[in-house]
Protein backbone atom coordinates (compact mmCIF):
# COMPACT_ATOMS: atom_id res chain seq x y z
CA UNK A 1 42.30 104.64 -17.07
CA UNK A 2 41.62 105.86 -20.70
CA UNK A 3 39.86 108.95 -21.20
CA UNK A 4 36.76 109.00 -22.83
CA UNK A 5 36.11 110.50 -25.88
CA UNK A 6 33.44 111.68 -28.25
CA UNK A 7 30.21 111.40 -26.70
CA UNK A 8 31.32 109.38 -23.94
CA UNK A 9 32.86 112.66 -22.95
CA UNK A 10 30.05 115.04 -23.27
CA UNK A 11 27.35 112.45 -21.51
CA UNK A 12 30.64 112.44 -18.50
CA UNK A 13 30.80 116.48 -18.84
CA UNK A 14 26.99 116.74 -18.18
CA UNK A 15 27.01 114.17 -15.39
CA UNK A 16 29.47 115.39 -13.79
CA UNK A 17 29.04 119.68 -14.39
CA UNK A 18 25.52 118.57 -13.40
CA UNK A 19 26.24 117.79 -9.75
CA UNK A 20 28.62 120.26 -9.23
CA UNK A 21 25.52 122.52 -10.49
CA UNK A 22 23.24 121.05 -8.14
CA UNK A 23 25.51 121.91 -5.46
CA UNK A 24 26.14 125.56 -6.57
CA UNK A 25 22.24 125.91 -6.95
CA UNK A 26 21.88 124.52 -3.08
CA UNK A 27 24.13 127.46 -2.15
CA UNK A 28 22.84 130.09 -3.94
CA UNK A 29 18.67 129.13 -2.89
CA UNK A 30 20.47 129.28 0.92
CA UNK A 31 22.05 132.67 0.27
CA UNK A 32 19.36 134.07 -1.37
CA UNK A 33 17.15 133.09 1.75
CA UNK A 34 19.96 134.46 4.07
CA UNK A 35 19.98 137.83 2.16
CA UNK A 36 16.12 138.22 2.40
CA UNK A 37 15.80 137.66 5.87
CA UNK A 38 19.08 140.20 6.46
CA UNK A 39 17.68 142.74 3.97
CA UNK A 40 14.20 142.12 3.32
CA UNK A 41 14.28 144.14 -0.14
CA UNK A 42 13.81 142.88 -3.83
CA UNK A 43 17.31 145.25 -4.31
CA UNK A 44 19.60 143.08 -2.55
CA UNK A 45 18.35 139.71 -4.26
CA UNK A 46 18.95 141.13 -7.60
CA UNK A 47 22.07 142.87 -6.23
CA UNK A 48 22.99 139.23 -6.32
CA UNK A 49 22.89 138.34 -9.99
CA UNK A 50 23.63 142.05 -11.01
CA UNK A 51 27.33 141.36 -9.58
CA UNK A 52 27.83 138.16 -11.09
CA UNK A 53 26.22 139.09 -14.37
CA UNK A 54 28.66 142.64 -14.11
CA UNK A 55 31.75 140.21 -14.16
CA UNK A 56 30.58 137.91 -16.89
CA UNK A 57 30.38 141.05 -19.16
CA UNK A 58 33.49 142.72 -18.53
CA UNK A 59 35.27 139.30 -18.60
CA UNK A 60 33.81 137.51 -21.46
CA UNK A 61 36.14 138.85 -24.61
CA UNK A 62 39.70 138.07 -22.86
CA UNK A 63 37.73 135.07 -22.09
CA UNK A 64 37.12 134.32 -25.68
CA UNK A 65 41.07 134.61 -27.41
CA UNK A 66 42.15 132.49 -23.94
CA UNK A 67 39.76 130.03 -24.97
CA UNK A 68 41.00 129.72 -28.44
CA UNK A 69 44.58 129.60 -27.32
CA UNK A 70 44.73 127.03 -24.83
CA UNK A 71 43.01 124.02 -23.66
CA UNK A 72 39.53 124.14 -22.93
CA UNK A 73 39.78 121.62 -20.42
CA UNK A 74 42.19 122.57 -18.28
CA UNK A 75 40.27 125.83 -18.72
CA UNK A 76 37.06 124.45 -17.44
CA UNK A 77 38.79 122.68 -14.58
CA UNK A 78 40.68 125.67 -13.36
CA UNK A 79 37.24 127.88 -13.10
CA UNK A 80 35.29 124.90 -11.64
CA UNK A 81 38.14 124.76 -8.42
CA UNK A 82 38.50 128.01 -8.20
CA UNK A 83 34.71 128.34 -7.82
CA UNK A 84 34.93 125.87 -5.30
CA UNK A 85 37.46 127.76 -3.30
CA UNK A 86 35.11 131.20 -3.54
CA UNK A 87 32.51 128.76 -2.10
CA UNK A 88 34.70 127.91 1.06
CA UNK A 89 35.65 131.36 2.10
CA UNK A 90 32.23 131.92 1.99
CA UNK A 91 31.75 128.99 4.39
CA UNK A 92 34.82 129.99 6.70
CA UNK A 93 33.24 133.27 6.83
CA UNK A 94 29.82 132.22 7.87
CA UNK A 95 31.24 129.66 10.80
CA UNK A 96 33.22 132.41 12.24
CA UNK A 97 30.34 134.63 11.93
CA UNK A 98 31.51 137.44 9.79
CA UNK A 99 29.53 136.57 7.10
CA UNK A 100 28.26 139.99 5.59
CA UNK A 101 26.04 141.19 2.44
CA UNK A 102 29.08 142.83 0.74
CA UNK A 103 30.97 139.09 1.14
CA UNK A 104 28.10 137.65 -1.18
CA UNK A 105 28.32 140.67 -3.74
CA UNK A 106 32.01 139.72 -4.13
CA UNK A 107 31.78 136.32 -4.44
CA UNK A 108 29.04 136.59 -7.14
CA UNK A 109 31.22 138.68 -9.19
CA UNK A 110 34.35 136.30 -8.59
CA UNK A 111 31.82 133.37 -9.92
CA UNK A 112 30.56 135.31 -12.99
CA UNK A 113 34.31 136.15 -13.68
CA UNK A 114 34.93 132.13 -13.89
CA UNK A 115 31.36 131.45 -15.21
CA UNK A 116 33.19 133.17 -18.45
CA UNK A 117 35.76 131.16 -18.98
CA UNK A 118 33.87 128.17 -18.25
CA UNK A 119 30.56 128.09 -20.04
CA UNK A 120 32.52 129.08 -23.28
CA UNK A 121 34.96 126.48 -23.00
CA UNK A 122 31.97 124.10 -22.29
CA UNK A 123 29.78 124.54 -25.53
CA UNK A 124 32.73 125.49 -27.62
CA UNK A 125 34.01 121.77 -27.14
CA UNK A 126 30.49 120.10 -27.44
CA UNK A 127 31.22 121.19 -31.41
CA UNK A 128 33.59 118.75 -31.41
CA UNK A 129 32.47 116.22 -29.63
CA UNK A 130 29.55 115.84 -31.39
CA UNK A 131 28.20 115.26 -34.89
CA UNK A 132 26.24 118.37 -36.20
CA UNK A 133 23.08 116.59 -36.25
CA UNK A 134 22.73 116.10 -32.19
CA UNK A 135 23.58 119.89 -31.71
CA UNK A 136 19.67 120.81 -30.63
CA UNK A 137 19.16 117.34 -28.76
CA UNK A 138 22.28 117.70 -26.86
CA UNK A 139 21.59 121.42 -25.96
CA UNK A 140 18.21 120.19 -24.68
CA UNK A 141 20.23 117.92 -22.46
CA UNK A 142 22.15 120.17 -21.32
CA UNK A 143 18.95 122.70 -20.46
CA UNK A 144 16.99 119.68 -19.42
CA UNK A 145 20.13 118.73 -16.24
CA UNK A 146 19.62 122.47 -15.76
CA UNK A 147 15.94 121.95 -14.93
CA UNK A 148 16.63 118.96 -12.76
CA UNK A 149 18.82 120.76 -10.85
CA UNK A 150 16.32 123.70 -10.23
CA UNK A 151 13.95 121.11 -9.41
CA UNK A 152 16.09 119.49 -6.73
CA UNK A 153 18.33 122.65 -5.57
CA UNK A 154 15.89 124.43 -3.48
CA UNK A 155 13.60 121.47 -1.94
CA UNK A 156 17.42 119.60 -1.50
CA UNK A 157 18.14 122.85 0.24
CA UNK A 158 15.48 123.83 2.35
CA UNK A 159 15.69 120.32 3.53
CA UNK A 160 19.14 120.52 4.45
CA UNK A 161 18.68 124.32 6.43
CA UNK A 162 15.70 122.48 8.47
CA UNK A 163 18.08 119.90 10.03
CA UNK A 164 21.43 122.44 9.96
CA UNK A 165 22.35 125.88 9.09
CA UNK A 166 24.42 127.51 5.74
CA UNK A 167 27.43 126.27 6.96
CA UNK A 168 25.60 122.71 5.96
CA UNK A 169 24.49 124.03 2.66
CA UNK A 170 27.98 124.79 1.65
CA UNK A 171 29.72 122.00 2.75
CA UNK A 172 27.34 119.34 0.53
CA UNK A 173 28.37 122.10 -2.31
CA UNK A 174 31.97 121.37 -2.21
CA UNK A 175 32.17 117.78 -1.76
CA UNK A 176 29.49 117.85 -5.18
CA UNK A 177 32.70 120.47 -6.63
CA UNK A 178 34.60 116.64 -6.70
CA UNK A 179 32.31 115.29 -9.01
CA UNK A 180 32.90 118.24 -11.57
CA UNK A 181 36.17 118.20 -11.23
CA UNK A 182 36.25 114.77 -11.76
CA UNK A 183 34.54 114.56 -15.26
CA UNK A 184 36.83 117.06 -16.39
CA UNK A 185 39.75 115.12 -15.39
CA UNK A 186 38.10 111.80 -17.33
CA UNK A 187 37.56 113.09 -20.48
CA UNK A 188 39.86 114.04 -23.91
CA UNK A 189 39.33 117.27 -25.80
CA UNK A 190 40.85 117.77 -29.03
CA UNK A 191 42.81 120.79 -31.08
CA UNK A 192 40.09 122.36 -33.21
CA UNK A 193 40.73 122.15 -36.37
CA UNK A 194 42.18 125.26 -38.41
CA UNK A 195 39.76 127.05 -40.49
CA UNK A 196 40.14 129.71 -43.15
CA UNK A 197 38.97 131.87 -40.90
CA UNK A 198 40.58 131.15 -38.02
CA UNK A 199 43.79 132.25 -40.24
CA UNK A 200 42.10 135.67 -40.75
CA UNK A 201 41.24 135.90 -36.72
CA UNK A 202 45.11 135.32 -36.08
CA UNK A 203 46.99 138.84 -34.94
CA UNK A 204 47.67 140.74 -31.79
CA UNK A 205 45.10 140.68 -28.90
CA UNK A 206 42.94 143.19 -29.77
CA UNK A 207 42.40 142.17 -33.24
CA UNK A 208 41.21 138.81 -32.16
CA UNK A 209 39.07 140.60 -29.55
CA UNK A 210 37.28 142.67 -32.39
CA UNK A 211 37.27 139.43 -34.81
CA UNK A 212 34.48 138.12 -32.46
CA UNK A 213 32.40 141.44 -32.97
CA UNK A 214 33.24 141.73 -36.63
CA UNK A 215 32.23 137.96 -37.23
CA UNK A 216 29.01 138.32 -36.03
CA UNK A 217 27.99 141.91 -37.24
CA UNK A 218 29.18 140.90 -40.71
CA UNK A 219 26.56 137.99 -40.25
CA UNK A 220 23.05 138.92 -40.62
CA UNK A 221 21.07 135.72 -39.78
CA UNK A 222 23.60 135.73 -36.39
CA UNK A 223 23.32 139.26 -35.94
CA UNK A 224 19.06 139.17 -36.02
CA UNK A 225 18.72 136.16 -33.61
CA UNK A 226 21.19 137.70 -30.97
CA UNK A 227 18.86 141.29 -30.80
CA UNK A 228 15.96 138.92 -30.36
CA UNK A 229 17.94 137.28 -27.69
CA UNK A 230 19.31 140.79 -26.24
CA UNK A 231 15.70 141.46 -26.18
CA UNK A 232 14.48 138.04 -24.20
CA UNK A 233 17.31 139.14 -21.82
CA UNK A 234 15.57 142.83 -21.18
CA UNK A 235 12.12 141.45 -20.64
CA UNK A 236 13.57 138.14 -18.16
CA UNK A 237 16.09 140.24 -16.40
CA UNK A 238 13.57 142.77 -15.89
CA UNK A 239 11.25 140.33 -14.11
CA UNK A 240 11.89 136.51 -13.69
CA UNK A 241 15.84 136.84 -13.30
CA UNK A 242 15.57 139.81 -10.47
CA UNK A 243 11.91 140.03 -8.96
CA UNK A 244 9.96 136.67 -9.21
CA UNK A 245 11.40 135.05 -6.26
CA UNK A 246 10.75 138.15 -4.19
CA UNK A 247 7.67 138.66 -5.59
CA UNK A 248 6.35 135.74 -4.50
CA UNK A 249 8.11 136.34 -0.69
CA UNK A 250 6.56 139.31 -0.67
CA UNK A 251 2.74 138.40 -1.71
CA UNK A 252 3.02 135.27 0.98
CA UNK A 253 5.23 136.62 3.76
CA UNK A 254 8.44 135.48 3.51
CA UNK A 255 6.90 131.83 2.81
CA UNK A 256 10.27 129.25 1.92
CA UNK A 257 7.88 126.39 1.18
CA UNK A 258 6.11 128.60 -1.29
CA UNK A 259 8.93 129.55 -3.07
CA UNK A 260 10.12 126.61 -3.23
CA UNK A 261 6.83 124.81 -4.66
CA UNK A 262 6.71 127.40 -7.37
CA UNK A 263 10.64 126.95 -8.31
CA UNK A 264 10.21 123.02 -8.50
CA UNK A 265 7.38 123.33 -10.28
CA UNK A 266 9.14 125.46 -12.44
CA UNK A 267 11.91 122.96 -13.16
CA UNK A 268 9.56 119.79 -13.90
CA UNK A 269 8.71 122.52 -16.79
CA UNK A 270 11.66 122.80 -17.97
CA UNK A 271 12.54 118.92 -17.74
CA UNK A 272 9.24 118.38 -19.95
CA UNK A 273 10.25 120.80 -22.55
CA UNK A 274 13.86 119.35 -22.37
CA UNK A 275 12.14 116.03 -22.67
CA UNK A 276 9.90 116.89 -25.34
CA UNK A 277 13.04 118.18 -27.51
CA UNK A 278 15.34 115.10 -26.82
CA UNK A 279 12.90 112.80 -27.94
CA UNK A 280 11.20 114.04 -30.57
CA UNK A 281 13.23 113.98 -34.34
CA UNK A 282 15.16 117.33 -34.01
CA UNK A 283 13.02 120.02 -35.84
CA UNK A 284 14.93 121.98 -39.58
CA UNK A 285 13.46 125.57 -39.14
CA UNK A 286 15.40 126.02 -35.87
CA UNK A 287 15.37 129.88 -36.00
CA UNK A 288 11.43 130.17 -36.63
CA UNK A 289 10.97 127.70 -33.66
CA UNK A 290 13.27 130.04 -31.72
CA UNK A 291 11.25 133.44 -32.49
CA UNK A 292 7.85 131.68 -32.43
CA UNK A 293 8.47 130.33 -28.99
CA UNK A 294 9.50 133.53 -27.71
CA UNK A 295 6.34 135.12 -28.93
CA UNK A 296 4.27 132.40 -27.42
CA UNK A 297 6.39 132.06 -23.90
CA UNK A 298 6.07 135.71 -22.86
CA UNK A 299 2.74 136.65 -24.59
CA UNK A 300 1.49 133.49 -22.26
CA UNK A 301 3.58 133.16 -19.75
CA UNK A 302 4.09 136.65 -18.23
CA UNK A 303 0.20 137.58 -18.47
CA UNK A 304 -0.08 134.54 -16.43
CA UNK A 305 2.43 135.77 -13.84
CA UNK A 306 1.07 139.29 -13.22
CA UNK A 307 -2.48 138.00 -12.31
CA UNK A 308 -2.00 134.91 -10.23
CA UNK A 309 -2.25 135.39 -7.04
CA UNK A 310 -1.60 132.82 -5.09
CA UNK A 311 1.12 129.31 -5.44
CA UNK A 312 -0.70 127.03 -8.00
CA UNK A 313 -1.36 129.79 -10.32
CA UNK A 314 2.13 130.88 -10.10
CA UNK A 315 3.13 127.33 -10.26
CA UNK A 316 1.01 127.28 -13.62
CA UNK A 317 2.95 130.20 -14.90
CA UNK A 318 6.43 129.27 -14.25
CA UNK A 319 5.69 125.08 -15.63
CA UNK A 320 4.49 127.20 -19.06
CA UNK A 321 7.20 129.72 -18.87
CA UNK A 322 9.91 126.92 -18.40
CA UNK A 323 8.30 124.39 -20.95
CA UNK A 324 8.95 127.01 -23.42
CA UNK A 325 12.38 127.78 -22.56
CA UNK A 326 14.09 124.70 -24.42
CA UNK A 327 12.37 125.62 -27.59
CA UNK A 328 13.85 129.31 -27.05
CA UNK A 329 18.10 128.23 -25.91
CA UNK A 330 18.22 124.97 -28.02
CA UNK A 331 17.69 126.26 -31.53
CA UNK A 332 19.51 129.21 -30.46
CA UNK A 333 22.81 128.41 -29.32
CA UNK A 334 22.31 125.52 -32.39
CA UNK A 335 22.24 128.08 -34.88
CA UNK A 336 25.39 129.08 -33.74
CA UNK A 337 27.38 125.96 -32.99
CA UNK A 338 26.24 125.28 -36.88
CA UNK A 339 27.38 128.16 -38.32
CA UNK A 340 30.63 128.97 -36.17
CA UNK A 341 33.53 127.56 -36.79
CA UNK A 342 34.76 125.84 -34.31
CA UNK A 343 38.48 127.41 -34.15
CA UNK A 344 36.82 130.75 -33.33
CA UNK A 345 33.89 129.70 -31.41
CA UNK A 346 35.85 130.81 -27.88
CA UNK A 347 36.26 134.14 -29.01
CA UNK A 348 32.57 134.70 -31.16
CA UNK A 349 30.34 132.53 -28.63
CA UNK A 350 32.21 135.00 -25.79
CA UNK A 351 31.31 138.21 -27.57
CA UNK A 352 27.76 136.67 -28.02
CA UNK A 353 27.81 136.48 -24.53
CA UNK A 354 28.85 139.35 -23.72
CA UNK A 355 26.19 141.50 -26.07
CA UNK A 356 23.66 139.52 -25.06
CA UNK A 357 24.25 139.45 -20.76
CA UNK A 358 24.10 143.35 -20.88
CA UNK A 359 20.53 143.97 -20.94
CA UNK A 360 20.27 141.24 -18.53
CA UNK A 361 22.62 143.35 -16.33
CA UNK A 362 20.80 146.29 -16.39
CA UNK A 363 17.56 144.76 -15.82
CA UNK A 364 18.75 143.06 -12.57
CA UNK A 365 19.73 147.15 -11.71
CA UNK A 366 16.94 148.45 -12.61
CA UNK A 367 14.08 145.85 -11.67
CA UNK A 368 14.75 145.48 -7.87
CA UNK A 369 15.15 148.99 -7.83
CA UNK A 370 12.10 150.17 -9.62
CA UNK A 371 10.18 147.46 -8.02
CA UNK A 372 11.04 148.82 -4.10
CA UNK A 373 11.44 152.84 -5.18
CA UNK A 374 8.38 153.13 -7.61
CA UNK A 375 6.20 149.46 -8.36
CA UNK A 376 5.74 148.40 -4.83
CA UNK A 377 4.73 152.35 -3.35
CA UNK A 378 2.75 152.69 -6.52
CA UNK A 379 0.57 149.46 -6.18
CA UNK A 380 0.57 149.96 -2.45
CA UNK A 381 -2.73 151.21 -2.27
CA UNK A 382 -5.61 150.55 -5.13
CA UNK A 383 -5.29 152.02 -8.00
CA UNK A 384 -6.76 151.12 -11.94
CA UNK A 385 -4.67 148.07 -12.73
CA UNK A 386 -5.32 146.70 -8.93
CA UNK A 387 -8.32 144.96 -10.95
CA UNK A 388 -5.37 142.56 -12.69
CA UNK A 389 -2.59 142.52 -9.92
CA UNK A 390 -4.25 143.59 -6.83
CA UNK A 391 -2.66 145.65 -3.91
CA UNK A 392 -0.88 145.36 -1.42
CA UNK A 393 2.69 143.65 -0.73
CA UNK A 394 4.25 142.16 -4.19
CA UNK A 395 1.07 143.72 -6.34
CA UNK A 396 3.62 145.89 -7.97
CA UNK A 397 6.26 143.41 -9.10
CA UNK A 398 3.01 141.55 -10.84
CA UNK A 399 2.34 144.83 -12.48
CA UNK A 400 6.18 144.48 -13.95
CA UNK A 401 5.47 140.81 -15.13
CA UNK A 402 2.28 143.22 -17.78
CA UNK A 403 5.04 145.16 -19.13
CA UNK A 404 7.64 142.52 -19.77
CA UNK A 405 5.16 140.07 -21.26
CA UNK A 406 4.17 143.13 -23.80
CA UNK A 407 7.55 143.83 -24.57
CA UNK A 408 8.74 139.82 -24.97
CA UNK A 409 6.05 139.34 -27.40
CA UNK A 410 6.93 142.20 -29.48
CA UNK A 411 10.27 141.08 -29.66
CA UNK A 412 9.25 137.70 -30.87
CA UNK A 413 7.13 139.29 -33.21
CA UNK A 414 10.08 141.36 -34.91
CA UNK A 415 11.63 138.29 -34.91
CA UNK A 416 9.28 135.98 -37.10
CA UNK A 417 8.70 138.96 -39.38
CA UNK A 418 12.72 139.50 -39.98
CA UNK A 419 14.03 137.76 -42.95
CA UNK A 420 17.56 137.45 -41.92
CA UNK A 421 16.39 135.08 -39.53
CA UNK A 422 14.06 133.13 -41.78
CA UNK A 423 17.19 132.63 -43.87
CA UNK A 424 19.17 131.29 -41.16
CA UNK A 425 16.95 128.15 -42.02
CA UNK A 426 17.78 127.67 -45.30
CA UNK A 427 21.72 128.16 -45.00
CA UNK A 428 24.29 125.10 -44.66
CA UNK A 429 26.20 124.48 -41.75
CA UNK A 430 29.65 125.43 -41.74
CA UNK A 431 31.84 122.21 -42.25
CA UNK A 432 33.11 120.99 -39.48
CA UNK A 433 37.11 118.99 -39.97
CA UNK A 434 37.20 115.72 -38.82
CA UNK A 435 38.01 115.41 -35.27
CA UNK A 436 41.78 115.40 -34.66
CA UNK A 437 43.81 112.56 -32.48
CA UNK A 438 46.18 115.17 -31.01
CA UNK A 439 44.70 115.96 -27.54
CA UNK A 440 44.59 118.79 -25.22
């Protein structure tokens, strides 16, 4: 069978990373659940994403010059099976019962160690396989099968842990692992071509480490969107990433069905935004869409969050919060696809990463733990915000949701005022060679 090419390739890619996501997101809603009802604090949920965030960091610039070097495919197949093989240890673990905490801890970190080879090697190639001008719409596609699956994932697996256990959970996980290993295997990547400066990237391994840093620092349009981005990651890493699904466990007792309601509502946001972007005739001032949507989505958004009280108000709040969301990545990681060239993406887009996951790490740290050690005691009894957020169980993680959406909309603010970023707009593309016919 011939291998598909161009944008046969990236439509197979999506279908078939898209399953093996919905799989991995079955999984993780069933863990999280299983870590809850072991632990019962917001720490060990964001304990959870700390780990795997902790890995991505410290991985992502090796990541990067590997990336460059050799194929991206074979890349991205090799961290999608070993994934699957983290996955079913897990499993053996659980049907032996010896299933522990600690076991989950690891294998997050083992899947944020792939997660940065993988995503990478993923967007780096969508620069070649597509023409410049379906950058944003693509993107959106690839946000709006993200969405999908978050709609799916945790009514798919609540479902599935009402008529069986984890050990069911897992095992629909790897057989979905075959479908993304399978679009990998169908499709042809090509050499990137050689830019002038890729030449000045070339030397020993820690040059081409700092060429990623140096790239982007020397780069003041890319240097002003990734703070704003570093600070999105504060504010959601703070809150939604670490606290919002405990939050609401907390303020409704442990409720599965209302978690659940609130997460697919969540998604069906983000599929309308994704929609909405994939439709519509891709917009030309792609950084000012980025900052003003921040602005709006956390000035909105987190307000929302802090005073709702109960699951269609918090529904209402996450559909808003994800509806924004597609205006926020798209544009964003389009900026950078458009003015990266595509020899060096591996190692820039990984030190991108990198930069931009820390805050994210340290506000899955620091948010459970502030929410059980000082939030949750604080708000445990009524006191002059209780007016907003109430009291009780989960009334402090609202109060966090106050200071996050403050903080977000300042840092969309800075954002629309900075004219490095308002220049981003009116800069060309870098040009992108022809695509090659030698493949990987």
């Amino acid at each position: 069978m011939k291998a598909f090419t161009g944008k046969k390739a990236f439509y197979t890619l999506v279908a078939g990373q898209t399953v093996s996501l919905l799989g991995s997101g079955l999984t993780r809603f069933a863990l999280m659940i299983w870590a809850y009802q072991k632990e019962g604090t917001a720490t060990a949920l964001a304990l959870l994403a700390f780990f795997s965030c902790l890995t991505y960091v410290l991985a992502s610039p090796v990541a990067g010059v590997v990336i460059d070097k050799l194929s991206r495919k074979w890349i991205m197949f090799i961290a999608d099976l070993l994934s699957g093989m983290v996955t079913a240890a897990l499993l053996i673990l659980f049907l032996n019962g010896r299933l522990e905490i600690w076991h989950l801890y690891l294998a997050e970190g083992l899947s944020g160690l792939l997660d940065a080879f993988q995503a990478p090697s993923f967007f780096s190639s969508m620069t070649l396989l597509l023409p410049k001008e379906e950058f944003t719409r693509s993107n959106a596609l690839v946000g709006l099968a993200k969405s999908a699956v978050q709609i799916i994932a945790p009514a798919f697996a609540s479902a599935l842990l009402s008529v069986g256990n984890l050990a069911t959970v897992m095992s629909v996980d790897l057989l979905t692992m075959i479908m993304g290993l399978a679009s990998v295997l169908l499709v042809r990547l090509v050499n990137p071509p050689q830019s002038e400066t890729g030449r000045l990237a070339k030397g020993d391994f820690l040059h081409q480490v700092r060429f990623g840093f140096r790239y982007i620092f020397d780069h003041p349009g890319l240097k002003g969107i990734l703070f704003i981005f570093i600070g999105i990651n504060i504010a959601a890493g703070f809150t939604y990433m670490s606290i919002l699904s405990p939050m609401i466990l907390a303020h409704t007792g442990g409720s599965q069905v209302a978690l659940g309601i609130v997460q697919t509502v969540m998604g069906i946001g983000g599929i309308a935004g994704g929609l909405i972007l994939t439709i519509v005739r891709t917009p030309k001032k792609k950084a000012q869409l980025y900052v003003w949507s921040t602005m709006l989505s956390f000035f909105v958004c987190d307000f929302l969050t802090a005073i709702s009280k109960h699951v269609w108000s918090w529904s209402a709040a996450g559909f808003l919060s994800e509806l924004g969301i597609p205006f926020m990545v798209s544009p964003y990681y389009t900026l950078w696809q458009e003015h990266v060239p595509a020899d060096v993406q591996g190692r820039v887009f990984s030190v991108r990463e990198m930069v931009q996951q820390v805050p994210t790490l340290i506000g899955y740290l620091l948010g459970g733990t502030l929410a059980d050690a000082f939030f949750e005691p604080l708000f445990s009894k009524p006191n002059p915000l209780s007016w907003l957020v109430g009291y009780g169980p989960g009334a402090g993680m609202s109060a966090m949701f106050l200071i996050t959406g403050f903080l977000g909309a300042l840092t969309g603010l800075i954002g629309v005022l900075n004219p490095s970023i308002r220049k981003l707009d009116e800069e060309p593309p870098v040009d992108q060679a022809p695509l090659p016919e030698n493949a990987l």
